[in-house]
N, C-alpha and C. Protein backbone atom coordinates (compact mmCIF):
# COMPACT_ATOMS: atom_id res chain seq x y z
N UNK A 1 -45.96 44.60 13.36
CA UNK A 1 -45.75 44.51 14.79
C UNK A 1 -45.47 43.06 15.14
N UNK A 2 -44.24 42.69 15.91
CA UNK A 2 -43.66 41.55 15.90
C UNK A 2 -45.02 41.01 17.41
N UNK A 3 -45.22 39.76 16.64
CA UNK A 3 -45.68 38.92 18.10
C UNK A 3 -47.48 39.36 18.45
N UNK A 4 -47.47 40.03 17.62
CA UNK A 4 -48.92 40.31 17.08
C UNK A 4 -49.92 39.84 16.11
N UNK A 5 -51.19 39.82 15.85
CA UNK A 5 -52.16 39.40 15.23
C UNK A 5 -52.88 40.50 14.75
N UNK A 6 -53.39 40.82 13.49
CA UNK A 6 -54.43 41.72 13.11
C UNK A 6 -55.64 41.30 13.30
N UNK A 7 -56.73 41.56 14.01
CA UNK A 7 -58.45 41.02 13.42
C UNK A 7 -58.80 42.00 12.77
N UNK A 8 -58.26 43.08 11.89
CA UNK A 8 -58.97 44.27 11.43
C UNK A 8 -59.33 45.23 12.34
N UNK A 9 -59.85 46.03 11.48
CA UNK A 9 -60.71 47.67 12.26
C UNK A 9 -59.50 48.20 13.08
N UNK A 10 -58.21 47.74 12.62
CA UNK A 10 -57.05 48.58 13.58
C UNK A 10 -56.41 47.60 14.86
N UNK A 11 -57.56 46.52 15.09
CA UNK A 11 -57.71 45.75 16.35
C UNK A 11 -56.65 44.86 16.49
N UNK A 12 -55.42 44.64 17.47
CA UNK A 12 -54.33 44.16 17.50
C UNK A 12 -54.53 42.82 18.35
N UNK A 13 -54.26 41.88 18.64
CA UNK A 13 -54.32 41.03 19.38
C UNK A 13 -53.10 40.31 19.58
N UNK A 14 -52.30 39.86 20.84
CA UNK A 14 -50.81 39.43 20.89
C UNK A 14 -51.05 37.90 21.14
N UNK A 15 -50.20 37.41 19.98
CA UNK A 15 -50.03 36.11 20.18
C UNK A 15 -49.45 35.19 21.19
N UNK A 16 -50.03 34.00 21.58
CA UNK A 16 -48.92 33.27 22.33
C UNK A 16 -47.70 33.06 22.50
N UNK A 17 -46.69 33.48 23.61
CA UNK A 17 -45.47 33.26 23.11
C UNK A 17 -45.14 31.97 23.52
N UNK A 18 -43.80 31.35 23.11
CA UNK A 18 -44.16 29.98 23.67
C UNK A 18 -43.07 29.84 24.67
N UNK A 19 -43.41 28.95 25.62
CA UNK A 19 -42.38 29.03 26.83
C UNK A 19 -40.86 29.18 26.63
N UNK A 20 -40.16 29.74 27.68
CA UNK A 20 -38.90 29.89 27.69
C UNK A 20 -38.20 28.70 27.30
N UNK A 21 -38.46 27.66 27.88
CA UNK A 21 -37.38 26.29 28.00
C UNK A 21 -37.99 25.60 26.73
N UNK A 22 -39.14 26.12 25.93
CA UNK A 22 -39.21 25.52 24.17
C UNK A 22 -38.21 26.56 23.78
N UNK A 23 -38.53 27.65 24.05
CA UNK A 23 -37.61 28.19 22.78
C UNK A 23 -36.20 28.04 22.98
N UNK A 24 -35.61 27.38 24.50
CA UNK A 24 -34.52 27.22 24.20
C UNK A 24 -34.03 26.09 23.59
N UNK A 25 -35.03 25.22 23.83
CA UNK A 25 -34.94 23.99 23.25
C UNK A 25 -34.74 23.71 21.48
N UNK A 26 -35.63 24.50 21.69
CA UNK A 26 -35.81 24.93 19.66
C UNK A 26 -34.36 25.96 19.25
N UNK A 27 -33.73 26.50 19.89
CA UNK A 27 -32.73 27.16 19.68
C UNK A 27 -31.44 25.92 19.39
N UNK A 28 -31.64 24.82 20.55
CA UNK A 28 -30.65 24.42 20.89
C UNK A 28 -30.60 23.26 19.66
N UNK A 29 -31.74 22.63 19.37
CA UNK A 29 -31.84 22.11 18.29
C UNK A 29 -31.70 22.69 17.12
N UNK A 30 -32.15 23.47 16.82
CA UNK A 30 -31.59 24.42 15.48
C UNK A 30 -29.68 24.50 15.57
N UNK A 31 -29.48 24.68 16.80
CA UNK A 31 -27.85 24.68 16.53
C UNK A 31 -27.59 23.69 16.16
N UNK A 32 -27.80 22.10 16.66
CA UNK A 32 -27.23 20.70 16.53
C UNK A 32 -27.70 20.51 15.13
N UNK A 33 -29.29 20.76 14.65
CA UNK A 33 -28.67 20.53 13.58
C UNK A 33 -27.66 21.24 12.60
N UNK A 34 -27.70 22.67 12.56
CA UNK A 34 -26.45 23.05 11.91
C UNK A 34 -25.26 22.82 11.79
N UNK A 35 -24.58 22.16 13.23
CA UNK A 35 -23.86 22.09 13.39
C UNK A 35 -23.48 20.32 12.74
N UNK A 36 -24.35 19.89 12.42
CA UNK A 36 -24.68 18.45 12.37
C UNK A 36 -24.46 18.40 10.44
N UNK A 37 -24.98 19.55 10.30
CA UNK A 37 -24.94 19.85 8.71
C UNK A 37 -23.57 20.31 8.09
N UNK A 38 -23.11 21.14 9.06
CA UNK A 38 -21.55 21.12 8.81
C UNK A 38 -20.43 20.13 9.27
N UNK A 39 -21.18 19.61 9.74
CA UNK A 39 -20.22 17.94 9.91
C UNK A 39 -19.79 16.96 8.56
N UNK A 40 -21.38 16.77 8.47
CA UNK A 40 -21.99 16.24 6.98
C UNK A 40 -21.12 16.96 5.62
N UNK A 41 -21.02 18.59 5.92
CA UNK A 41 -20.31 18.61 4.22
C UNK A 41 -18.95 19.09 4.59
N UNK A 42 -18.70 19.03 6.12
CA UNK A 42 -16.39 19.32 6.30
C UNK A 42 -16.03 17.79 6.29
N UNK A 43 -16.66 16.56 6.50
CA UNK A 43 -16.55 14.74 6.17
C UNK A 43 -15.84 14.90 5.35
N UNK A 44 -16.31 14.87 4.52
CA UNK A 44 -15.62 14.19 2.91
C UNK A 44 -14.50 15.45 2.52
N UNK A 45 -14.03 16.41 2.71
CA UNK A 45 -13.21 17.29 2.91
C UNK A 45 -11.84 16.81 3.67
N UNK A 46 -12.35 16.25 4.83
CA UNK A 46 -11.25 16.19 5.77
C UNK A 46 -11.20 14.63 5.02
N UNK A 47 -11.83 13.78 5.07
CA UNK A 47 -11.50 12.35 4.80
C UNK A 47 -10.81 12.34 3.30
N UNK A 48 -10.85 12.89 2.49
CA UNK A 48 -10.16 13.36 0.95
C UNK A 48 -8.88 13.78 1.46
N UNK A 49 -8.12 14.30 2.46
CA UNK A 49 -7.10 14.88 2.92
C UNK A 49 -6.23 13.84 3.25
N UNK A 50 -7.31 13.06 4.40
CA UNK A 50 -6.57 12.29 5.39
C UNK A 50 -5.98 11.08 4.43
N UNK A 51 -7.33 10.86 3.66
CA UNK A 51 -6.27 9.84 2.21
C UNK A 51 -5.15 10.08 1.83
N UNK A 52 -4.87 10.94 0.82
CA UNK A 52 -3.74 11.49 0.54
C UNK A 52 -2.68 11.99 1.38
N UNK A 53 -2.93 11.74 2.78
CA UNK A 53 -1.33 12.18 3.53
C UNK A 53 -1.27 11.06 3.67
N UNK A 54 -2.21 9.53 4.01
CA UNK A 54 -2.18 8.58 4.42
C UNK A 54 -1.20 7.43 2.96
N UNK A 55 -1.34 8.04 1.63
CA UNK A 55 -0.96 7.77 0.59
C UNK A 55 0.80 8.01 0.84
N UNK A 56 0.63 9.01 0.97
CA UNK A 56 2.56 9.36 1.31
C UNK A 56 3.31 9.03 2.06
N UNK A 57 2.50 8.47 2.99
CA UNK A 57 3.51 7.92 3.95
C UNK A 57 4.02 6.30 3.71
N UNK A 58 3.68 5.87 2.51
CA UNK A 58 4.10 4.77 1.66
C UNK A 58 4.70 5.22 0.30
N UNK A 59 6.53 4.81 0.05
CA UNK A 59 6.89 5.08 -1.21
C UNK A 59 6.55 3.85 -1.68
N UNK A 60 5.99 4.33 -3.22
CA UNK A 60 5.64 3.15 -4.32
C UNK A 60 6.55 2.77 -4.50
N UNK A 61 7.83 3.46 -4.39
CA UNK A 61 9.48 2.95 -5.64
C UNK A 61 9.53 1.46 -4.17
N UNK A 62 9.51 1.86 -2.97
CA UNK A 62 10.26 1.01 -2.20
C UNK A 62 9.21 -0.22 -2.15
N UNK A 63 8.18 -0.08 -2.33
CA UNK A 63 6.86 -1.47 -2.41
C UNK A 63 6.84 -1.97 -3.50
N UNK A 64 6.85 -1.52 -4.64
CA UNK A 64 7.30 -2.16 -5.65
C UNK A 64 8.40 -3.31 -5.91
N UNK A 65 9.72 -2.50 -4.91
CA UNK A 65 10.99 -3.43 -5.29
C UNK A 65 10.63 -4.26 -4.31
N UNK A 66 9.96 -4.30 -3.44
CA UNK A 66 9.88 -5.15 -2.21
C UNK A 66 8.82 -6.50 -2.94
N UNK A 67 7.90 -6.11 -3.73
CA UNK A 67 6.85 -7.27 -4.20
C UNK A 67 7.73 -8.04 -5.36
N UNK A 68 8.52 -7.08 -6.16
CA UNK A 68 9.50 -7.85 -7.34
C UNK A 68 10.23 -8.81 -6.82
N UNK A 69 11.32 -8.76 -5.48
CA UNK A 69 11.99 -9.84 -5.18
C UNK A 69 10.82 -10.50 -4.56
N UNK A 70 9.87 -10.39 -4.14
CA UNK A 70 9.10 -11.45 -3.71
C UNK A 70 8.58 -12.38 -4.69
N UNK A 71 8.15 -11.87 -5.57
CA UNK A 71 7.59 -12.31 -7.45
C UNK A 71 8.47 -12.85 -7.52
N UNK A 72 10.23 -12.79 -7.50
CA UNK A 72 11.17 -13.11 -8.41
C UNK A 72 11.77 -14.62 -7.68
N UNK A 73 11.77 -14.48 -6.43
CA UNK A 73 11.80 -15.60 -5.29
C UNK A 73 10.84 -16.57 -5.13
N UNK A 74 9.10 -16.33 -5.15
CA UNK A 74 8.01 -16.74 -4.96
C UNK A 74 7.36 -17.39 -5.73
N UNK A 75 7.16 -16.23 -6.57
CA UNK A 75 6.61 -16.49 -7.81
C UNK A 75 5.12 -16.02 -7.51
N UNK A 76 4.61 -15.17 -8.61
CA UNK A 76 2.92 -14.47 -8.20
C UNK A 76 1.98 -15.49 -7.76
N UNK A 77 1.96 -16.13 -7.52
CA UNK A 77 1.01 -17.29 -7.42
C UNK A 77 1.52 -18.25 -5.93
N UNK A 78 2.48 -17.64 -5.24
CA UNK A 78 3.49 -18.40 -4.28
C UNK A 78 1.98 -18.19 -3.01
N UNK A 79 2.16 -19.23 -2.47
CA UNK A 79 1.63 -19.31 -0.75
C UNK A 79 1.68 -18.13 -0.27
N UNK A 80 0.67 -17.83 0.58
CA UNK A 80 1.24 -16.60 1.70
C UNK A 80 1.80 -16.41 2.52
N UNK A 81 2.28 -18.08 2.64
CA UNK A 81 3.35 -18.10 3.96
C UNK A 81 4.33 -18.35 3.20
N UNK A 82 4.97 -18.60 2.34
CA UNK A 82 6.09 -18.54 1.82
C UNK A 82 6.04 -17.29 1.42
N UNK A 83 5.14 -16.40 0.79
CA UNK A 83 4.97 -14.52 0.50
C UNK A 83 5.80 -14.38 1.85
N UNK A 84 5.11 -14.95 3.13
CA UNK A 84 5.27 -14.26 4.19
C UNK A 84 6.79 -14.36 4.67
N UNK A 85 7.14 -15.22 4.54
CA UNK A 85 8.63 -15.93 5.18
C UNK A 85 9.40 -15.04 4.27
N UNK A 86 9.51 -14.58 2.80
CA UNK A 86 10.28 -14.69 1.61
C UNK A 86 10.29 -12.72 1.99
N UNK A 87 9.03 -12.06 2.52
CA UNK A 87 9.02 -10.75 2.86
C UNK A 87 9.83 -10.08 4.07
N UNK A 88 9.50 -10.81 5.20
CA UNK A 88 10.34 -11.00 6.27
C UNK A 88 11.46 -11.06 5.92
N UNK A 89 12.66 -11.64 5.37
CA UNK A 89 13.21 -12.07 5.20
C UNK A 89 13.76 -10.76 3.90
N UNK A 90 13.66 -10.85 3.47
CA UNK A 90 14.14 -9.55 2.13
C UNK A 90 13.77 -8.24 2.95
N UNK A 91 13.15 -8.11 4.13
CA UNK A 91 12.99 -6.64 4.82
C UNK A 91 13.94 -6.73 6.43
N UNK A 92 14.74 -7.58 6.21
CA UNK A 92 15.83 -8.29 7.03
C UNK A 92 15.30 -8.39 8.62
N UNK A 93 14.20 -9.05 8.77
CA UNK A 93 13.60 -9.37 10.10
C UNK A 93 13.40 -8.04 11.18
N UNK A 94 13.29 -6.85 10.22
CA UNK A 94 12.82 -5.33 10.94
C UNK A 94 11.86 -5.65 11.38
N UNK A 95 11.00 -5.46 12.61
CA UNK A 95 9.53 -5.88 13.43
C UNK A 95 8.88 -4.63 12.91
N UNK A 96 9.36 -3.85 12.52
CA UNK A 96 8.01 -2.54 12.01
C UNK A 96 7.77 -2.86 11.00
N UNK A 97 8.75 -3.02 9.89
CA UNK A 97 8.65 -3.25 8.70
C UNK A 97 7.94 -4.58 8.26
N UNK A 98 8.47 -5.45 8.91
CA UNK A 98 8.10 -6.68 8.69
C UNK A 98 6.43 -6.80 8.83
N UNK A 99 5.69 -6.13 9.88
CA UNK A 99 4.57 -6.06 10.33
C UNK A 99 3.48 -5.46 8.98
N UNK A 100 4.10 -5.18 7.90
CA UNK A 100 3.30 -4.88 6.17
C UNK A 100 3.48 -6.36 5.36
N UNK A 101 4.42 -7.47 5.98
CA UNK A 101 4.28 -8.48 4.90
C UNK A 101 2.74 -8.56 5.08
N UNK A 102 2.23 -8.85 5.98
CA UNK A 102 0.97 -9.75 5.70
C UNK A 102 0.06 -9.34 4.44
N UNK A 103 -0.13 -7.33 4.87
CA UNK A 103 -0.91 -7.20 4.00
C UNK A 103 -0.52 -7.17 2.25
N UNK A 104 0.85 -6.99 2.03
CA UNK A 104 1.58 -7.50 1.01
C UNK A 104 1.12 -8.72 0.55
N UNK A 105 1.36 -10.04 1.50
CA UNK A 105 1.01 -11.18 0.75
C UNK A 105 -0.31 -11.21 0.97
N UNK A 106 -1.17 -10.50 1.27
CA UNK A 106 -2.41 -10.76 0.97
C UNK A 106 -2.98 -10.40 -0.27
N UNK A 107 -1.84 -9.07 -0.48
CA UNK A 107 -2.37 -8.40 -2.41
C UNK A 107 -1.20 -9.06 -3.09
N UNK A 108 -0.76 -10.02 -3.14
CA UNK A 108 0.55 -10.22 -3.75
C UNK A 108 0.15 -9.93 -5.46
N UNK A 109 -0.79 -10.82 -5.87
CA UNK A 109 -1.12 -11.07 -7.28
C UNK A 109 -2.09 -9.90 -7.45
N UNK A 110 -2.55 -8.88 -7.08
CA UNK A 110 -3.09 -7.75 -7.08
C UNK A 110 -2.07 -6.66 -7.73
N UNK A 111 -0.85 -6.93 -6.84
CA UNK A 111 0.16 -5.99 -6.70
C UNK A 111 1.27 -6.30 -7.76
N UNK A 112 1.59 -7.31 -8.22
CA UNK A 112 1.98 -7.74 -9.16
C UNK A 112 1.12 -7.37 -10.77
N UNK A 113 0.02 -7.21 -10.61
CA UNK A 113 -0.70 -6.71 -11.48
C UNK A 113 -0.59 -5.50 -11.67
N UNK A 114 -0.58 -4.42 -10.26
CA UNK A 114 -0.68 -2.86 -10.63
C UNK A 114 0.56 -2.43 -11.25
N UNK A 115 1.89 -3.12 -10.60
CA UNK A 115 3.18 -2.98 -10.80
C UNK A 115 3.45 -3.28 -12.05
N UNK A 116 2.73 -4.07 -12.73
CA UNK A 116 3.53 -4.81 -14.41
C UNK A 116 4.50 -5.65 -13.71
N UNK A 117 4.51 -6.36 -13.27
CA UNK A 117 5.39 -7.44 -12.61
C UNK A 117 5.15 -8.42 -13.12
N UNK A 118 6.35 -9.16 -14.06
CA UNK A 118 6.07 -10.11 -14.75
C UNK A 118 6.98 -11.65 -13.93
């Protein structure tokens, strides 16, 4: 018998129920956290995704040739403002394009490394 107590000899006794606005409270918390728990394991799901579309929207073939004439002009070891001037400049003063030298010459000798860029 739901919401009941036995003392024996058959003898039933009904338990406290607990107020309306706990149990909604306790309802409402039981949702947040569930809902809090499926946050926690769809994360790393959606963020594993968002990498890999975020990956494609950069071709390697075209960053590659873009760090080689910089290497080949610069030299791996060149300034970052000469990286910077020498990038600009080989991406023919495009303002979108141009707006990736920085982080380019910031990996220059990074990128020269992943590439085999001698």
């Amino acid at each position: 018998m739901d919401g009941q107590g036995y003392l024996g000899g058959g003898t039933y006794i009904s338990r406290p129920q607990l107020p309306l606005c706990l149990q909604r409270r306790l309802l409402l918390r039981s949702a947040a956290m569930k809902f809090a728990l499926l946050i926690l394991v769809l994360m790393p799901l959606v963020y594993c995704d968002f990498i890999d579309q975020f990956l494609k929207l950069f071709d390697v073939g075209e960053l590659k040739a873009v760090v080689q004439k910089i290497a080949d002009n610069v030299g791996s070891n060149g300034t970052e403002a000469a990286c910077e001037t020498e990038c600009i400049a080989i991406l023919m003063n495009n303002a979108l394009l141009s707006s990736g030298c920085d982080l380019i010459c910031r990996s220059l000798q990074s990128l020269v490394k992943q590439f085999h860029i001698v």
